[in-house]
Protein backbone atom coordinates (compact mmCIF):
# COMPACT_ATOMS: atom_id res chain seq x y z
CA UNK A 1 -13.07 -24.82 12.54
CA UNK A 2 -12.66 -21.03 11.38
CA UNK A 3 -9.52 -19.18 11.13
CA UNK A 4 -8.37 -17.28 13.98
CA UNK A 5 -6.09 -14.74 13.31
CA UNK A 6 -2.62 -15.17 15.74
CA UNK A 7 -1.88 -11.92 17.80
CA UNK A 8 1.88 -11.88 15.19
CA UNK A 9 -0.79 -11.63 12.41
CA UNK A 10 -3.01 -9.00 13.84
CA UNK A 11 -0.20 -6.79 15.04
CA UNK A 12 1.32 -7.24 11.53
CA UNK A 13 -2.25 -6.27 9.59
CA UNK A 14 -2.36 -3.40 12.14
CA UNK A 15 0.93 -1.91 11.52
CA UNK A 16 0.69 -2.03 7.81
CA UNK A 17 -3.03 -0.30 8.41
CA UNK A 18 -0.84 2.73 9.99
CA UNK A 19 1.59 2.61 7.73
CA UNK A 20 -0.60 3.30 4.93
CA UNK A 21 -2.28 6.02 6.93
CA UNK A 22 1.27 7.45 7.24
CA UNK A 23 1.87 7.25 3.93
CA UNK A 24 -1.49 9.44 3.02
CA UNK A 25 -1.04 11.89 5.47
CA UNK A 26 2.52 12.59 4.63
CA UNK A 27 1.41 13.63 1.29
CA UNK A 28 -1.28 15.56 2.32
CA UNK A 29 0.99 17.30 4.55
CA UNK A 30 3.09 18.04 1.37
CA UNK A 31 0.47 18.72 -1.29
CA UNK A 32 -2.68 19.05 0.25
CA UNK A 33 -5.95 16.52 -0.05
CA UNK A 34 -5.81 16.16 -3.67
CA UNK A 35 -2.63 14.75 -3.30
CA UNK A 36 -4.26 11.66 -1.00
CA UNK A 37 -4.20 9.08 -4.33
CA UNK A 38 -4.22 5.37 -4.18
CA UNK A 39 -1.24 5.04 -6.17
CA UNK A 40 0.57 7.57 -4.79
CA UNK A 41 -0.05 6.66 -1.21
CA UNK A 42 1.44 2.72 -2.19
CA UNK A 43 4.48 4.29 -3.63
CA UNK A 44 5.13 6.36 -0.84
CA UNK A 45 4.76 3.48 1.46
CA UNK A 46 6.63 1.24 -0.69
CA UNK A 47 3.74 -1.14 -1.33
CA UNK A 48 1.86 -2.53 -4.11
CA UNK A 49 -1.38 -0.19 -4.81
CA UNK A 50 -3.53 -3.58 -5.02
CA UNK A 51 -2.25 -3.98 -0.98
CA UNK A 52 -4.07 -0.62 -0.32
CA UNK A 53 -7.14 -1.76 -1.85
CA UNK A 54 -7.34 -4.11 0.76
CA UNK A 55 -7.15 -2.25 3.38
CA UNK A 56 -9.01 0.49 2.03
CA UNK A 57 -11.34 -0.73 -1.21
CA UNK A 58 -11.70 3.49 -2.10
CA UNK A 59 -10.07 6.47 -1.93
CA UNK A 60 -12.75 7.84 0.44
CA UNK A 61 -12.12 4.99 3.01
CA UNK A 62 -9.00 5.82 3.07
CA UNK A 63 -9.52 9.66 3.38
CA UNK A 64 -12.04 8.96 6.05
CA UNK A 65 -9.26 6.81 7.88
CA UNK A 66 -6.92 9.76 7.68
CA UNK A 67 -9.20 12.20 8.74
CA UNK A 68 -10.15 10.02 12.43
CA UNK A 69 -6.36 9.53 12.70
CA UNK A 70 -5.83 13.32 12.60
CA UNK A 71 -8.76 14.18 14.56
CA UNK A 72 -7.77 11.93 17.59
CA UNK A 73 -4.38 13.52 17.23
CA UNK A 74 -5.04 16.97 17.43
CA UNK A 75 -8.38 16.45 20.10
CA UNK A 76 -6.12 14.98 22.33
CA UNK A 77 -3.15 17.39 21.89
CA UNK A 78 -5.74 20.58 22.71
CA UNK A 79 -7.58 18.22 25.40
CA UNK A 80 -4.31 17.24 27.23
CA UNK A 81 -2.76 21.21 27.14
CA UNK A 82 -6.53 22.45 28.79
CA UNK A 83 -6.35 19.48 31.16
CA UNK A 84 -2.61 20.81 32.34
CA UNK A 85 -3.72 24.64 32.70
CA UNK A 86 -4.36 25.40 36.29
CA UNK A 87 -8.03 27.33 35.71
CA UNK A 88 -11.03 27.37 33.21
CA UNK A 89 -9.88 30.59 31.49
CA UNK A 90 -6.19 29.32 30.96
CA UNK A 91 -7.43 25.68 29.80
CA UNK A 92 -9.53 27.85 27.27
CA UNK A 93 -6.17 30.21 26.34
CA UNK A 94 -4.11 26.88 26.27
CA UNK A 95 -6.63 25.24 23.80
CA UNK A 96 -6.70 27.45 21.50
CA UNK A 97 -3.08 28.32 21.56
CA UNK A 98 -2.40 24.97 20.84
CA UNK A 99 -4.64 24.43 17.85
CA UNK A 100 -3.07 27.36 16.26
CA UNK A 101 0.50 26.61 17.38
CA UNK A 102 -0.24 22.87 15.80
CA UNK A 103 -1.94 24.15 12.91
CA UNK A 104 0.46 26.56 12.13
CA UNK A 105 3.29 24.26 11.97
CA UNK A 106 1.68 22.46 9.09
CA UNK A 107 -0.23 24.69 7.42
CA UNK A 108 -0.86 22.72 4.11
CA UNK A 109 -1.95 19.66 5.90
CA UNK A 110 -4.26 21.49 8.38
CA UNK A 111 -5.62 23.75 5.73
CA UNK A 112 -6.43 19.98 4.19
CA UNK A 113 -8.56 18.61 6.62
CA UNK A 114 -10.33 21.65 7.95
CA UNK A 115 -11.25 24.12 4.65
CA UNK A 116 -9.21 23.02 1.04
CA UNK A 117 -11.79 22.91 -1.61
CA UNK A 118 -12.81 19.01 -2.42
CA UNK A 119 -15.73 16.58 -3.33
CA UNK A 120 -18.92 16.07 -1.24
CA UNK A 121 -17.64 12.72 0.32
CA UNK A 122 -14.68 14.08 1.34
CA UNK A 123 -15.67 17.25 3.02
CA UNK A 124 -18.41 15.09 4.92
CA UNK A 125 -15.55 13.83 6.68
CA UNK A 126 -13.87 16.27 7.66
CA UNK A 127 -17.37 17.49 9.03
CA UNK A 128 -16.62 15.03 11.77
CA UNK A 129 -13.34 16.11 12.50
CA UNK A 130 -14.63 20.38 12.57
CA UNK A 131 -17.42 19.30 14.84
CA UNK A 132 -15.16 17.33 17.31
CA UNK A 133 -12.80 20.53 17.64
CA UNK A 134 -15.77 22.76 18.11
CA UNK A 135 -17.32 20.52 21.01
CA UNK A 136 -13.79 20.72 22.28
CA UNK A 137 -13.95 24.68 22.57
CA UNK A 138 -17.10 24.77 23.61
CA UNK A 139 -16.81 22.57 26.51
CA UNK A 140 -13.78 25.26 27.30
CA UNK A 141 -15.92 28.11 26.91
CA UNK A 142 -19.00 26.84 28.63
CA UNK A 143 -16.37 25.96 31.51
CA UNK A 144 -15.23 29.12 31.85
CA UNK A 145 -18.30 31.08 31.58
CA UNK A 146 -19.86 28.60 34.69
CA UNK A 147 -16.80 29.77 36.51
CA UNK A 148 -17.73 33.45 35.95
CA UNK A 149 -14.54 34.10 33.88
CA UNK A 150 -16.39 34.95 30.59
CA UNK A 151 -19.65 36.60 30.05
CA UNK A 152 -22.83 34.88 29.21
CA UNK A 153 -22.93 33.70 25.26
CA UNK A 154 -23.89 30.94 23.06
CA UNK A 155 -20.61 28.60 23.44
CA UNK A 156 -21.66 26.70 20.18
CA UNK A 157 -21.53 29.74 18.07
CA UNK A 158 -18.46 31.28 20.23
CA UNK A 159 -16.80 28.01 18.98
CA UNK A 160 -17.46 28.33 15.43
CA UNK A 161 -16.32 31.83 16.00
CA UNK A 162 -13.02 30.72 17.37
CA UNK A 163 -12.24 27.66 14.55
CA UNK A 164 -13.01 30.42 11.92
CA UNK A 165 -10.70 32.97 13.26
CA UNK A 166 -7.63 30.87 13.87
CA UNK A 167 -8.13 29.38 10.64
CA UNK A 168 -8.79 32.20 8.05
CA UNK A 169 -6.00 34.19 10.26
CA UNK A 170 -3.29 31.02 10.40
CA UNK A 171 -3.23 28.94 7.50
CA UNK A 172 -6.37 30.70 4.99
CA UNK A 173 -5.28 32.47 1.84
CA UNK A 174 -5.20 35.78 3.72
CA UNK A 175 -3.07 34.67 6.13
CA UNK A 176 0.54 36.01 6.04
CA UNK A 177 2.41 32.94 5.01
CA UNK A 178 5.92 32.98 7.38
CA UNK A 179 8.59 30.84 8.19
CA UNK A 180 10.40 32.10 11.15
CA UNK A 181 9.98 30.62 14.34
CA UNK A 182 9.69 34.26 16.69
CA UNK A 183 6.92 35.44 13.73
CA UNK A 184 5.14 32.23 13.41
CA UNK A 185 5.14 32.65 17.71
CA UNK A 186 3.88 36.23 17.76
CA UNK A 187 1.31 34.81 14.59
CA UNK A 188 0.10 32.23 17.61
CA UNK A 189 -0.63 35.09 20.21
CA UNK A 190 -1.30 38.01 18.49
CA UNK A 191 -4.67 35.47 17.27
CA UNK A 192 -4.97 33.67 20.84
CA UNK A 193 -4.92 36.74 22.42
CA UNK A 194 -7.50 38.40 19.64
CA UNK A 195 -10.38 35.29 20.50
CA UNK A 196 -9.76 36.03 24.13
CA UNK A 197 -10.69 39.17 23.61
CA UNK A 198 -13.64 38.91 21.51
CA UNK A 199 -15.25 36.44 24.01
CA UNK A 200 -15.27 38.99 26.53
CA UNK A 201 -11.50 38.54 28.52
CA UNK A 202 -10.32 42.48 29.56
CA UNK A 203 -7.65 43.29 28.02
CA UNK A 204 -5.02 43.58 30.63
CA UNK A 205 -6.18 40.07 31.66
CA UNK A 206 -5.97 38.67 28.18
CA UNK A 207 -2.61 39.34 27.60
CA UNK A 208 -1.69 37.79 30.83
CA UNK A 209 -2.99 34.57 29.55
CA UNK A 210 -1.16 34.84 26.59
CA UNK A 211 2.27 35.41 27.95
CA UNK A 212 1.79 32.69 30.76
CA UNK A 213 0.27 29.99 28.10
CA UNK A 214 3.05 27.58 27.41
CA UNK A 215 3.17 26.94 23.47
CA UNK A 216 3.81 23.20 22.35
CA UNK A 217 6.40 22.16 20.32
CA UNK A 218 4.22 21.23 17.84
CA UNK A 219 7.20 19.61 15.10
CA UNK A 220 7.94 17.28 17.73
CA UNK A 221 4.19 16.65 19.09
CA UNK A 222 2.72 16.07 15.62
CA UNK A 223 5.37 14.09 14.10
């Protein structure tokens, strides 16, 4: 008769699973990708390195693990802010607000899964995860262009447009690099109210959006 696995055991296998995942994204949130090592990642979760194998026979299973963990995260933060706006053009302003509000707040580990320089299997990966938060703009702008809020224009590109301006202008090497709380805030508009702009959203009406867009608290919402 095979082994069946008890529901203690699989809850037990599962929580050291996230645990491990833990482990690798707190270091990338400290040092970046390259800082995502085997070793490292057993250390920090105060396991044996041979345990992490297990789990995750390569580094690039385990990167790839990280990667879906961080996607669902921050998909469902910007899908869940949209979902509470009251209109198409403030579910847009409220998605992208949040992206950069969450991306802000952890620069180095955003910077890690969307754009730091690393290997070919590795930036495959996070392929997934930039084409998952494009499809999630571009449902927004698509939305709000149906509704007559926005002009007529290719959402696909109008979301690669977006991704690239809130990341190059948040957490890219030109980016002013801040740690106070009112600047990082102002950081977060001054860009949200910038992509409104550029896809078509009059001025006046733009910074309206802004100022009513509630920003998360994105320490407590990606901890």
């Amino acid at each position: 008769m095979p082994y069946r696995r008890t529901e203690t055991v699989v809850r037990r296998l599962a929580a050291r699973h996230d645990a491990i995942v833990a482990a690798a994204q707190a270091l990338a949130a400290d040092g970046g990708m390259a800082a995502v090592q085997i070793a490292a990642v057993a250390a920090h979760a105060g396991i044996a390195a041979g345990t992490v194998y297990r789990y995750f026979p390569s580094k690039t299973e385990l990167v790839a693990a990280l990667v879906d963990a961080l996607s669902a995260r921050e998909i469902g933060a910007i899908g869940r802010a949209a979902d509470a706006a009251p209109g198409p053009l403030s579910a847009l302003a409220a998605a992208i607000a949040t992206f950069a509000a969450r991306a802000l707040a952890h620069r180095t580990l955003a910077w890690a899964v969307i754009a730091e320089p690393v290997d070919a299997d590795v930036d495959a990966m996070r392929l997934t995860y930039r084409r998952a938060l494009a499809a999630a703009f571009e449902a927004r702008v698509r939305n709000a262009v149906v509704a007559g809020h926005l002009p007529e224009q290719d959402g696909t590109l109008a979301a690669a447009a977006i991704i690239g301006a809130l990341a190059e202008g948040l957490i890219g090497p030109l980016a002013p690099k801040t740690s106070n709380p009112t600047e990082a805030r102002d950081a977060v508009q001054t860009l949200t109210l910038l992509t409104l702009r550029a896809l078509g959203v009059v001025d006046a009406h733009a910074r309206g959006l802004v100022v009513q867009t509630v920003l998360p608290d994105a320490e407590k919402d990606a901890a």
